[in-house]
PDB file of N, CA and C in Angstrom:
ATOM      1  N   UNK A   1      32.816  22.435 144.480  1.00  0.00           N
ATOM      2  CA  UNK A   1      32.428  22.562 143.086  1.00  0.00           C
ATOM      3  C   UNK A   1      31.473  23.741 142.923  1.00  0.00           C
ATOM      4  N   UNK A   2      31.619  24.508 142.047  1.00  0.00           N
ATOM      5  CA  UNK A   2      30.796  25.890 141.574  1.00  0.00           C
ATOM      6  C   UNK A   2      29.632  25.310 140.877  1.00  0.00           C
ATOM      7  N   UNK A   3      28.364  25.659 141.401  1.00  0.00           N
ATOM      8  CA  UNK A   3      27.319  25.621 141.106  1.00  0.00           C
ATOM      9  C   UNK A   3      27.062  26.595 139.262  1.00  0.00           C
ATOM     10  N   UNK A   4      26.548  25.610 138.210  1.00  0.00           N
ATOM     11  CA  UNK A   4      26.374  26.359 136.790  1.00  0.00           C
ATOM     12  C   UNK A   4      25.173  27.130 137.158  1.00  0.00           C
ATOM     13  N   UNK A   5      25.478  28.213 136.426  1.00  0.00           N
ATOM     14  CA  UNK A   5      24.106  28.945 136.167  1.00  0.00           C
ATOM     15  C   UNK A   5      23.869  28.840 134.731  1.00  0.00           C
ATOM     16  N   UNK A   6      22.440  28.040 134.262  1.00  0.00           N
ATOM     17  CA  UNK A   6      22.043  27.596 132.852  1.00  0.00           C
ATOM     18  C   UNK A   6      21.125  29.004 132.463  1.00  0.00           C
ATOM     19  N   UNK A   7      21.878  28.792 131.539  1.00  0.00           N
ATOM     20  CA  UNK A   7      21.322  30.652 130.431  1.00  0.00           C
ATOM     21  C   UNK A   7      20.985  29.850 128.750  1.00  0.00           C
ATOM     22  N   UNK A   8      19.400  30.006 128.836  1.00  0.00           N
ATOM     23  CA  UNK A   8      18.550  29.365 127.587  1.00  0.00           C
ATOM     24  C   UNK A   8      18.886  30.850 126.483  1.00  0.00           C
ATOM     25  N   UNK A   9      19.270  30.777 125.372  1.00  0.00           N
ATOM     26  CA  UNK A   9      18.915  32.274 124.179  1.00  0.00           C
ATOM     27  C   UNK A   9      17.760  31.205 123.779  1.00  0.00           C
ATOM     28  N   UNK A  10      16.792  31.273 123.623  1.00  0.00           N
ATOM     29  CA  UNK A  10      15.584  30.708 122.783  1.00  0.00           C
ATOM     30  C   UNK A  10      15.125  31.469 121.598  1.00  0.00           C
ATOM     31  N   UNK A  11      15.905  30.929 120.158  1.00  0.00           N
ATOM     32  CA  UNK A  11      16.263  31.625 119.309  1.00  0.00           C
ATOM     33  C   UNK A  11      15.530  30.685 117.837  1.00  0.00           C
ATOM     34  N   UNK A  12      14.802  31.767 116.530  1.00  0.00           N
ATOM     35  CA  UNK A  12      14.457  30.830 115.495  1.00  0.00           C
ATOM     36  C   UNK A  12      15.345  30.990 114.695  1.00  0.00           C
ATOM     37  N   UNK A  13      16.730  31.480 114.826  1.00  0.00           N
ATOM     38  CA  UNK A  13      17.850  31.726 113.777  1.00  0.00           C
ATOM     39  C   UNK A  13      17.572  32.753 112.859  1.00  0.00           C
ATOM     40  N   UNK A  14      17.246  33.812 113.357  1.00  0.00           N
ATOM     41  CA  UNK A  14      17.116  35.046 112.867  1.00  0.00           C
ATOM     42  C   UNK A  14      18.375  36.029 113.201  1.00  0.00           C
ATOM     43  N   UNK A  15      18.367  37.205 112.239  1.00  0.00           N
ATOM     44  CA  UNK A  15      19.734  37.579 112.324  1.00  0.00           C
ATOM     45  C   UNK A  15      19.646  38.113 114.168  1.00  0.00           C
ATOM     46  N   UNK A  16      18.667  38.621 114.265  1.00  0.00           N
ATOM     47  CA  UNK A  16      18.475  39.386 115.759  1.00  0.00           C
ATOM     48  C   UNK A  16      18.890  38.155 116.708  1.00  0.00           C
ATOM     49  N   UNK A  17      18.429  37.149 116.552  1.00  0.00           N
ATOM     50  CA  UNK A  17      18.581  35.931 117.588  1.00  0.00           C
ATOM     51  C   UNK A  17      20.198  35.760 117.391  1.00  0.00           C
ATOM     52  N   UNK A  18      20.753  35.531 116.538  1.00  0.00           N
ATOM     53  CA  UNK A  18      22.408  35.500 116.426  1.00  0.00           C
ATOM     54  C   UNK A  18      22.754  36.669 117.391  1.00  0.00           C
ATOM     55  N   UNK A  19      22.380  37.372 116.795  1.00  0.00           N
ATOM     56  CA  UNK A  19      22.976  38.970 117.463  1.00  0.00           C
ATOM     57  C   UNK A  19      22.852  38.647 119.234  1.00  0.00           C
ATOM     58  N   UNK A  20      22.264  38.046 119.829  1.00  0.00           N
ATOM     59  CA  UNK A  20      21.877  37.890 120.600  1.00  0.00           C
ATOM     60  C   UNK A  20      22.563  36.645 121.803  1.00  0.00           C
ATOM     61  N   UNK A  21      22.526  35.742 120.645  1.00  0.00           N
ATOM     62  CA  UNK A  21      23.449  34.886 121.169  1.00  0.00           C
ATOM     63  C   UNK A  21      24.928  35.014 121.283  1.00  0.00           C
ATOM     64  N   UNK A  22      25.888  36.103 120.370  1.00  0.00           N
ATOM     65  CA  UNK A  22      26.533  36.477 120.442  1.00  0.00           C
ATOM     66  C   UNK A  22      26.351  37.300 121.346  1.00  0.00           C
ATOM     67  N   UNK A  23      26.093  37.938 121.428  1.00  0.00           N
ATOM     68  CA  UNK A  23      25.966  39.048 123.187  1.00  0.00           C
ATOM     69  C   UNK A  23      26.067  38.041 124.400  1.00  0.00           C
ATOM     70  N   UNK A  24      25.181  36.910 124.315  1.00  0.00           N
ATOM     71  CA  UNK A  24      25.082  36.264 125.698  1.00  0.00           C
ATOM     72  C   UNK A  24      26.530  35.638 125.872  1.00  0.00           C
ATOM     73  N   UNK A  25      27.116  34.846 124.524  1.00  0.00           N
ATOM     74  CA  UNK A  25      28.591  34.064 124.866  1.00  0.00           C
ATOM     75  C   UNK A  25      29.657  35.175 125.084  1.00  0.00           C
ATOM     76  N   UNK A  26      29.294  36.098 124.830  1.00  0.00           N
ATOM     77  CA  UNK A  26      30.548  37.405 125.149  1.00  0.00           C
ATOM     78  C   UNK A  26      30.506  37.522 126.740  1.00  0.00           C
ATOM     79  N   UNK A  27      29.210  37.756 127.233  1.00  0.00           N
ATOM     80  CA  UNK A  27      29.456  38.535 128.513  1.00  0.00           C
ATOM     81  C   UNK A  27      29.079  37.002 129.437  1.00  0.00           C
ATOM     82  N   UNK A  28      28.773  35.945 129.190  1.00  0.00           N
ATOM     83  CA  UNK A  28      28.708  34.913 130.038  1.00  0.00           C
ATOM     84  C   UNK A  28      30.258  34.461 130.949  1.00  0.00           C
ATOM     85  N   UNK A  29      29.973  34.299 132.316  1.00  0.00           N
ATOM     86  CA  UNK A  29      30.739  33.343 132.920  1.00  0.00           C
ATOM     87  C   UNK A  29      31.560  32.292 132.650  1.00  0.00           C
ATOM     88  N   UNK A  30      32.510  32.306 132.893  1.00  0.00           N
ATOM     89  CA  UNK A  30      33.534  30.843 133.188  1.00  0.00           C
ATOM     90  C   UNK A  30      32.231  29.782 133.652  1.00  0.00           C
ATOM     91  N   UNK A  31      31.195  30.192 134.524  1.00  0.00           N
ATOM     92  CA  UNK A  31      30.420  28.883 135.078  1.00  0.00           C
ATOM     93  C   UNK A  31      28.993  29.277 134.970  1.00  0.00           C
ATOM     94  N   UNK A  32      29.217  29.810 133.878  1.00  0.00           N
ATOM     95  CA  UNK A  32      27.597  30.132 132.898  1.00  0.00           C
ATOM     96  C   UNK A  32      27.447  29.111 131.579  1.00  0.00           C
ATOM     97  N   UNK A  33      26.441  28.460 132.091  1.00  0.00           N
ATOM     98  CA  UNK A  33      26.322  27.240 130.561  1.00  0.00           C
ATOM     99  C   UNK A  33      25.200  27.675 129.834  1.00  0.00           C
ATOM    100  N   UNK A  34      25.694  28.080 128.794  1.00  0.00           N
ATOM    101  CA  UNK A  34      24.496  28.655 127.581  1.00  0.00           C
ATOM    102  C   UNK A  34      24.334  27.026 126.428  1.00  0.00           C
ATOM    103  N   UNK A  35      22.755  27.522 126.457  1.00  0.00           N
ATOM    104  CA  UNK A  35      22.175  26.503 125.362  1.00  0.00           C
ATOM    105  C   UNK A  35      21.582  27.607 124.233  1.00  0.00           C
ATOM    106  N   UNK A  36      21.326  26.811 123.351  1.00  0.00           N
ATOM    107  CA  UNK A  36      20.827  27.649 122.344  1.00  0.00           C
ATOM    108  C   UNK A  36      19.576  27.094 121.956  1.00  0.00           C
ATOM    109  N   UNK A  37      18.512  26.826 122.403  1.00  0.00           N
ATOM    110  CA  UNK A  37      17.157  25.781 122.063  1.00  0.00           C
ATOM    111  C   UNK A  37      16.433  26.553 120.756  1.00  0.00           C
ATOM    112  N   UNK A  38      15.866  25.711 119.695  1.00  0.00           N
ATOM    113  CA  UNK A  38      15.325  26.013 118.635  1.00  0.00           C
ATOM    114  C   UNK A  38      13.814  26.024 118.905  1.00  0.00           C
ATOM    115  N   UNK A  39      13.224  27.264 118.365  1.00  0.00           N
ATOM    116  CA  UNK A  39      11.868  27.535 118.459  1.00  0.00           C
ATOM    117  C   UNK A  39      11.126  27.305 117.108  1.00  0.00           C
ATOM    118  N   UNK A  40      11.937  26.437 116.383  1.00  0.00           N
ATOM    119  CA  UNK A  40      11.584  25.777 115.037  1.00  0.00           C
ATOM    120  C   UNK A  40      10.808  24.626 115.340  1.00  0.00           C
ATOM    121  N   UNK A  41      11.209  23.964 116.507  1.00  0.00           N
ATOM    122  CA  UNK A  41      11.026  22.661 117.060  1.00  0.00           C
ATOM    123  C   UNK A  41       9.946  22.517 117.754  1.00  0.00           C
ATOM    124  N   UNK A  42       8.580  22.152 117.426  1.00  0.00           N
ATOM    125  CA  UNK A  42       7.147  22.097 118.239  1.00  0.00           C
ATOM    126  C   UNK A  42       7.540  21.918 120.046  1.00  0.00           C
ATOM    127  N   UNK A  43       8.796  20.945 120.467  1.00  0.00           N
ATOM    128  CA  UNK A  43       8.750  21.177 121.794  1.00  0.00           C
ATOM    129  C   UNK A  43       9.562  21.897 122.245  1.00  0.00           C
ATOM    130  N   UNK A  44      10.332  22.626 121.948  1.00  0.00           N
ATOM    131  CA  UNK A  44      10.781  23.889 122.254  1.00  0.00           C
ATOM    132  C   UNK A  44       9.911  25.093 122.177  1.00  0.00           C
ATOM    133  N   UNK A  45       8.848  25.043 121.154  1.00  0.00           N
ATOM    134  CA  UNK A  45       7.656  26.304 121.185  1.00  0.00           C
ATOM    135  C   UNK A  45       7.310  26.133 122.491  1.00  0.00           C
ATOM    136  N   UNK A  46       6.547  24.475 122.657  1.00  0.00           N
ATOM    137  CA  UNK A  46       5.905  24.473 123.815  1.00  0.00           C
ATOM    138  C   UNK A  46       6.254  24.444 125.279  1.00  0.00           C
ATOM    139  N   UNK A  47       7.451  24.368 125.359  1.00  0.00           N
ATOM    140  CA  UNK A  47       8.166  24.753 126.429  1.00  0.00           C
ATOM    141  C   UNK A  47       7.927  26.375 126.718  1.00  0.00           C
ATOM    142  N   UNK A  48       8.592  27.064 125.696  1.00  0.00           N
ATOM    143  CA  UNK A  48       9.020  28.627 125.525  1.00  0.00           C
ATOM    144  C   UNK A  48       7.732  29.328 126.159  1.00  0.00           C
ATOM    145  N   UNK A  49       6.831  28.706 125.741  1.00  0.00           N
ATOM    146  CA  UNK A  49       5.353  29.307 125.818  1.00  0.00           C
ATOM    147  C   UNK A  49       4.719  29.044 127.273  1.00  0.00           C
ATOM    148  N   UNK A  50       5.063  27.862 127.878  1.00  0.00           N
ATOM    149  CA  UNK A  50       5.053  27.776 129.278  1.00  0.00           C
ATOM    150  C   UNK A  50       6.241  28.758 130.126  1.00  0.00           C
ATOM    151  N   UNK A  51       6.965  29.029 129.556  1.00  0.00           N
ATOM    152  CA  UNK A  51       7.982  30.048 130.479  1.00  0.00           C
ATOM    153  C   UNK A  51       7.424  31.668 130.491  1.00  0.00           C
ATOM    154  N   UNK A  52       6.401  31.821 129.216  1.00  0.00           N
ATOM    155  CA  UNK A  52       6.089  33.301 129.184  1.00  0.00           C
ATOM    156  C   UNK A  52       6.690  34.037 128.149  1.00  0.00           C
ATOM    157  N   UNK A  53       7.284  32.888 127.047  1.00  0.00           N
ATOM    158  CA  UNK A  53       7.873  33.578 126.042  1.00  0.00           C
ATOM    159  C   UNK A  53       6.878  34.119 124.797  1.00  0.00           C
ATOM    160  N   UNK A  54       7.403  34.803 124.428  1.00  0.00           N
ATOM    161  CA  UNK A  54       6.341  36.146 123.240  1.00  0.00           C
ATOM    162  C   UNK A  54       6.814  36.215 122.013  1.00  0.00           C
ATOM    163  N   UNK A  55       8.097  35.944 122.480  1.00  0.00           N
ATOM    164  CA  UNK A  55       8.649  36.423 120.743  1.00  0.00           C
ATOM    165  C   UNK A  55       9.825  35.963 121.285  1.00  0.00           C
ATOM    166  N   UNK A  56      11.019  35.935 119.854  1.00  0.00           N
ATOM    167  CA  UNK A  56      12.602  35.943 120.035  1.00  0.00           C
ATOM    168  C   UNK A  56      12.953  36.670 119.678  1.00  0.00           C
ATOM    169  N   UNK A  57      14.606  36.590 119.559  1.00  0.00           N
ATOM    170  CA  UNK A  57      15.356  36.141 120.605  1.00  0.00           C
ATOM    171  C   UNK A  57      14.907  36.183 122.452  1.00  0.00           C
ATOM    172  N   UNK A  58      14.838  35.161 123.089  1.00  0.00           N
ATOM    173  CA  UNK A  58      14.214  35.430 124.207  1.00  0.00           C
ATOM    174  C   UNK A  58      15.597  34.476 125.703  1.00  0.00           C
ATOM    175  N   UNK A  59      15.842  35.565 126.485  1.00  0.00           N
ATOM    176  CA  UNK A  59      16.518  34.790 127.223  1.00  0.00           C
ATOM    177  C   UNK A  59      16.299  34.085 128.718  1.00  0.00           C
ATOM    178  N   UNK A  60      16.551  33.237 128.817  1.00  0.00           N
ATOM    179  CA  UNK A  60      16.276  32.542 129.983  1.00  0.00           C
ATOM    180  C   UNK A  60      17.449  32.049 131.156  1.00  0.00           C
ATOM    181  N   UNK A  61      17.217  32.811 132.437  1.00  0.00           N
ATOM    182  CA  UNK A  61      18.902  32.528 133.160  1.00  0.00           C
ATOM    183  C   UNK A  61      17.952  31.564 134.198  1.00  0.00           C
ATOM    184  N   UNK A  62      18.846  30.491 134.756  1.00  0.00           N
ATOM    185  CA  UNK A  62      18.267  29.593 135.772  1.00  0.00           C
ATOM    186  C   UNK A  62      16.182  29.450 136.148  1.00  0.00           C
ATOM    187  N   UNK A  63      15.962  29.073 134.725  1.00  0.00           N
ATOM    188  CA  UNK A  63      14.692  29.035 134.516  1.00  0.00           C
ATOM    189  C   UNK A  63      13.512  29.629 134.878  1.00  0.00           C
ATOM    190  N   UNK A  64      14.002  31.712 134.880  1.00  0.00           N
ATOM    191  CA  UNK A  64      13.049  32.356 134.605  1.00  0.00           C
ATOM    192  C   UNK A  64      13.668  33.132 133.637  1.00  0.00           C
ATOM    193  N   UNK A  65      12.381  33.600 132.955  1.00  0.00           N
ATOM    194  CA  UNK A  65      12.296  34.591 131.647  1.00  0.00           C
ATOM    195  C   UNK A  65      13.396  36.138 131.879  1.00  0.00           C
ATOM    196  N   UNK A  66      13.949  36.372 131.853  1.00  0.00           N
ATOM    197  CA  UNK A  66      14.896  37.826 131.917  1.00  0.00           C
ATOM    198  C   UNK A  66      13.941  38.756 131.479  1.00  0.00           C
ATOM    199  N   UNK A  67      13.795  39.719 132.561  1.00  0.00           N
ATOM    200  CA  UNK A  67      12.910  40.886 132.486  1.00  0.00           C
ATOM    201  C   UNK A  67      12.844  41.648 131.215  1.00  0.00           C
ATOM    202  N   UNK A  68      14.678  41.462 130.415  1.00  0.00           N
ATOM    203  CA  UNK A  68      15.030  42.333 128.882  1.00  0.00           C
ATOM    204  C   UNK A  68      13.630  41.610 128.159  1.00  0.00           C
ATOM    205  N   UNK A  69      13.155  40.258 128.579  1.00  0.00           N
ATOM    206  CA  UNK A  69      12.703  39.619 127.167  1.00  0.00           C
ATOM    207  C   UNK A  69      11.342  39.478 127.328  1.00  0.00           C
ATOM    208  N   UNK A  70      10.813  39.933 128.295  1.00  0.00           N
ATOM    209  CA  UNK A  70       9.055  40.350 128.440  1.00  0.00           C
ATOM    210  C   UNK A  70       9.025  41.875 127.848  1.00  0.00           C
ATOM    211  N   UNK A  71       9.633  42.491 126.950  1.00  0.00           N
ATOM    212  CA  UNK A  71       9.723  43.486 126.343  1.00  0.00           C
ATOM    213  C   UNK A  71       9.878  43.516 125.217  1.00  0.00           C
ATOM    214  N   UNK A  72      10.867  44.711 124.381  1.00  0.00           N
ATOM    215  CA  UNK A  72      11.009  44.767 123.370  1.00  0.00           C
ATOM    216  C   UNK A  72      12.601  43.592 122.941  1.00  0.00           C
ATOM    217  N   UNK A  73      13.263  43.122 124.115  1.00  0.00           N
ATOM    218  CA  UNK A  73      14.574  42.025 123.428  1.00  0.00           C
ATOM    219  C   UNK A  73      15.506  42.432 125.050  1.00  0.00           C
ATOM    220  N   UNK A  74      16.806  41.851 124.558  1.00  0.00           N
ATOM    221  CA  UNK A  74      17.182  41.768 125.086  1.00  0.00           C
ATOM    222  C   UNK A  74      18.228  42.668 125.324  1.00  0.00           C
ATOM    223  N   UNK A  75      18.839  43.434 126.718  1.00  0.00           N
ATOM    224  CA  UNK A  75      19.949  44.335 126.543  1.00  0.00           C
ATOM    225  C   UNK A  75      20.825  44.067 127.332  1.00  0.00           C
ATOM    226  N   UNK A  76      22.339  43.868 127.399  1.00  0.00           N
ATOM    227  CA  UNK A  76      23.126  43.796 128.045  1.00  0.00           C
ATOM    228  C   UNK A  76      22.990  44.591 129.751  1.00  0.00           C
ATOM    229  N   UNK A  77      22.426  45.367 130.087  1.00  0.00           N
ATOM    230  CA  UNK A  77      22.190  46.091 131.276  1.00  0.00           C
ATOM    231  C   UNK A  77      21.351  45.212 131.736  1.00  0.00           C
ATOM    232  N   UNK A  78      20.420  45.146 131.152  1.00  0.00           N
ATOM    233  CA  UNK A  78      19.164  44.342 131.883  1.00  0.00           C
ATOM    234  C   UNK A  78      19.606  42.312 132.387  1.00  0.00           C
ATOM    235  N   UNK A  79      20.623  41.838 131.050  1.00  0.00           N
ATOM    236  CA  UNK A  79      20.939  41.094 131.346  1.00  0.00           C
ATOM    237  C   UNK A  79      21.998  40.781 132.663  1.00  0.00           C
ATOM    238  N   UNK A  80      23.138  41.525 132.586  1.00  0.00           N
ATOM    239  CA  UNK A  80      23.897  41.526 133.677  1.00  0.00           C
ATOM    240  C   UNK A  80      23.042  41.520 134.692  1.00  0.00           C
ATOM    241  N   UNK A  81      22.092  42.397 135.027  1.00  0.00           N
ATOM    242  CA  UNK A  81      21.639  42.900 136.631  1.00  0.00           C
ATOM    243  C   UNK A  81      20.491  41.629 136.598  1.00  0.00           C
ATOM    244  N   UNK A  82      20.379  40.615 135.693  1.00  0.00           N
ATOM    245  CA  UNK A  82      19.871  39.443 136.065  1.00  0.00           C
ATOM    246  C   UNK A  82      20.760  38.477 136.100  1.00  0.00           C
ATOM    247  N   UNK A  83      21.954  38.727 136.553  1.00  0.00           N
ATOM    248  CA  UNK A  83      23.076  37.596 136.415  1.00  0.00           C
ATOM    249  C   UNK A  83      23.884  37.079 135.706  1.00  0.00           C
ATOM    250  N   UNK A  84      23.796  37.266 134.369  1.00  0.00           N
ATOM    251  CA  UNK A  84      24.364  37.411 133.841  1.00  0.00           C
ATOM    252  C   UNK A  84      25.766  37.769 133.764  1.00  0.00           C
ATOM    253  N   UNK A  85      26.796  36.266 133.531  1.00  0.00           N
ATOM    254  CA  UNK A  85      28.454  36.878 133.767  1.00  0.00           C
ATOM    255  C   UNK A  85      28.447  37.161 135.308  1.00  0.00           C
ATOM    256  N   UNK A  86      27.907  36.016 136.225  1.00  0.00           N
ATOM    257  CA  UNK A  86      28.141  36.134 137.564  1.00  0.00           C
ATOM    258  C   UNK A  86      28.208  34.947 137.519  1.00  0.00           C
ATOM    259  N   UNK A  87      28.897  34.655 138.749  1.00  0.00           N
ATOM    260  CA  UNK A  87      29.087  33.073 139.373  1.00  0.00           C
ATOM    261  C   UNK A  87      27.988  32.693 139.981  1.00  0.00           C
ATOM    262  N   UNK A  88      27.175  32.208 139.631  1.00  0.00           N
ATOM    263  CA  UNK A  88      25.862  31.667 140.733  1.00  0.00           C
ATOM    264  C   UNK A  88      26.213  31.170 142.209  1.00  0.00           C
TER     265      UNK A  88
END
């Protein structure tokens, strides 16, 4: 059995966060499981905020922060070369 690799978009439903989540379900894996967690939701803030999150759209692959999203967002380059659309 193929091990999932879990990919968080931690998103407040902003057009950028769509934009975003659409990027991640495009280039994700056959055995990449994307969630979409709401930062509307007091325990989703407080989660987000224990991971090192700053702002959204913010992505999260096998429960660390993606280097794209300690920055200015997120970019397909930066995501791939964190796994992204790989088989774990």
């Amino acid at each position: 059995m193929t091990a999932k690799r879990k990919i968080e978009v931690f998103s407040a439903g902003c057009p950028a966060c769509v934009e975003t989540i659409e990027l991640v379900n495009r280039v994700a894996c056959p055995s990449c499981e994307v969630s979409v967690p709401d930062m509307n939701r007091a325990d989703v803030a407080q989660r987000a905020k224990g991971l090192g999150i700053r702002s959204v759209p913010a992505v999260v692959i096998d429960g660390k922060l993606a280097d794209c999203c300690t920055g200015r967002g997120p970019q397909e380059s930066t995501l791939r070369a964190a796994g992204l659309g790989q088989s774990a």
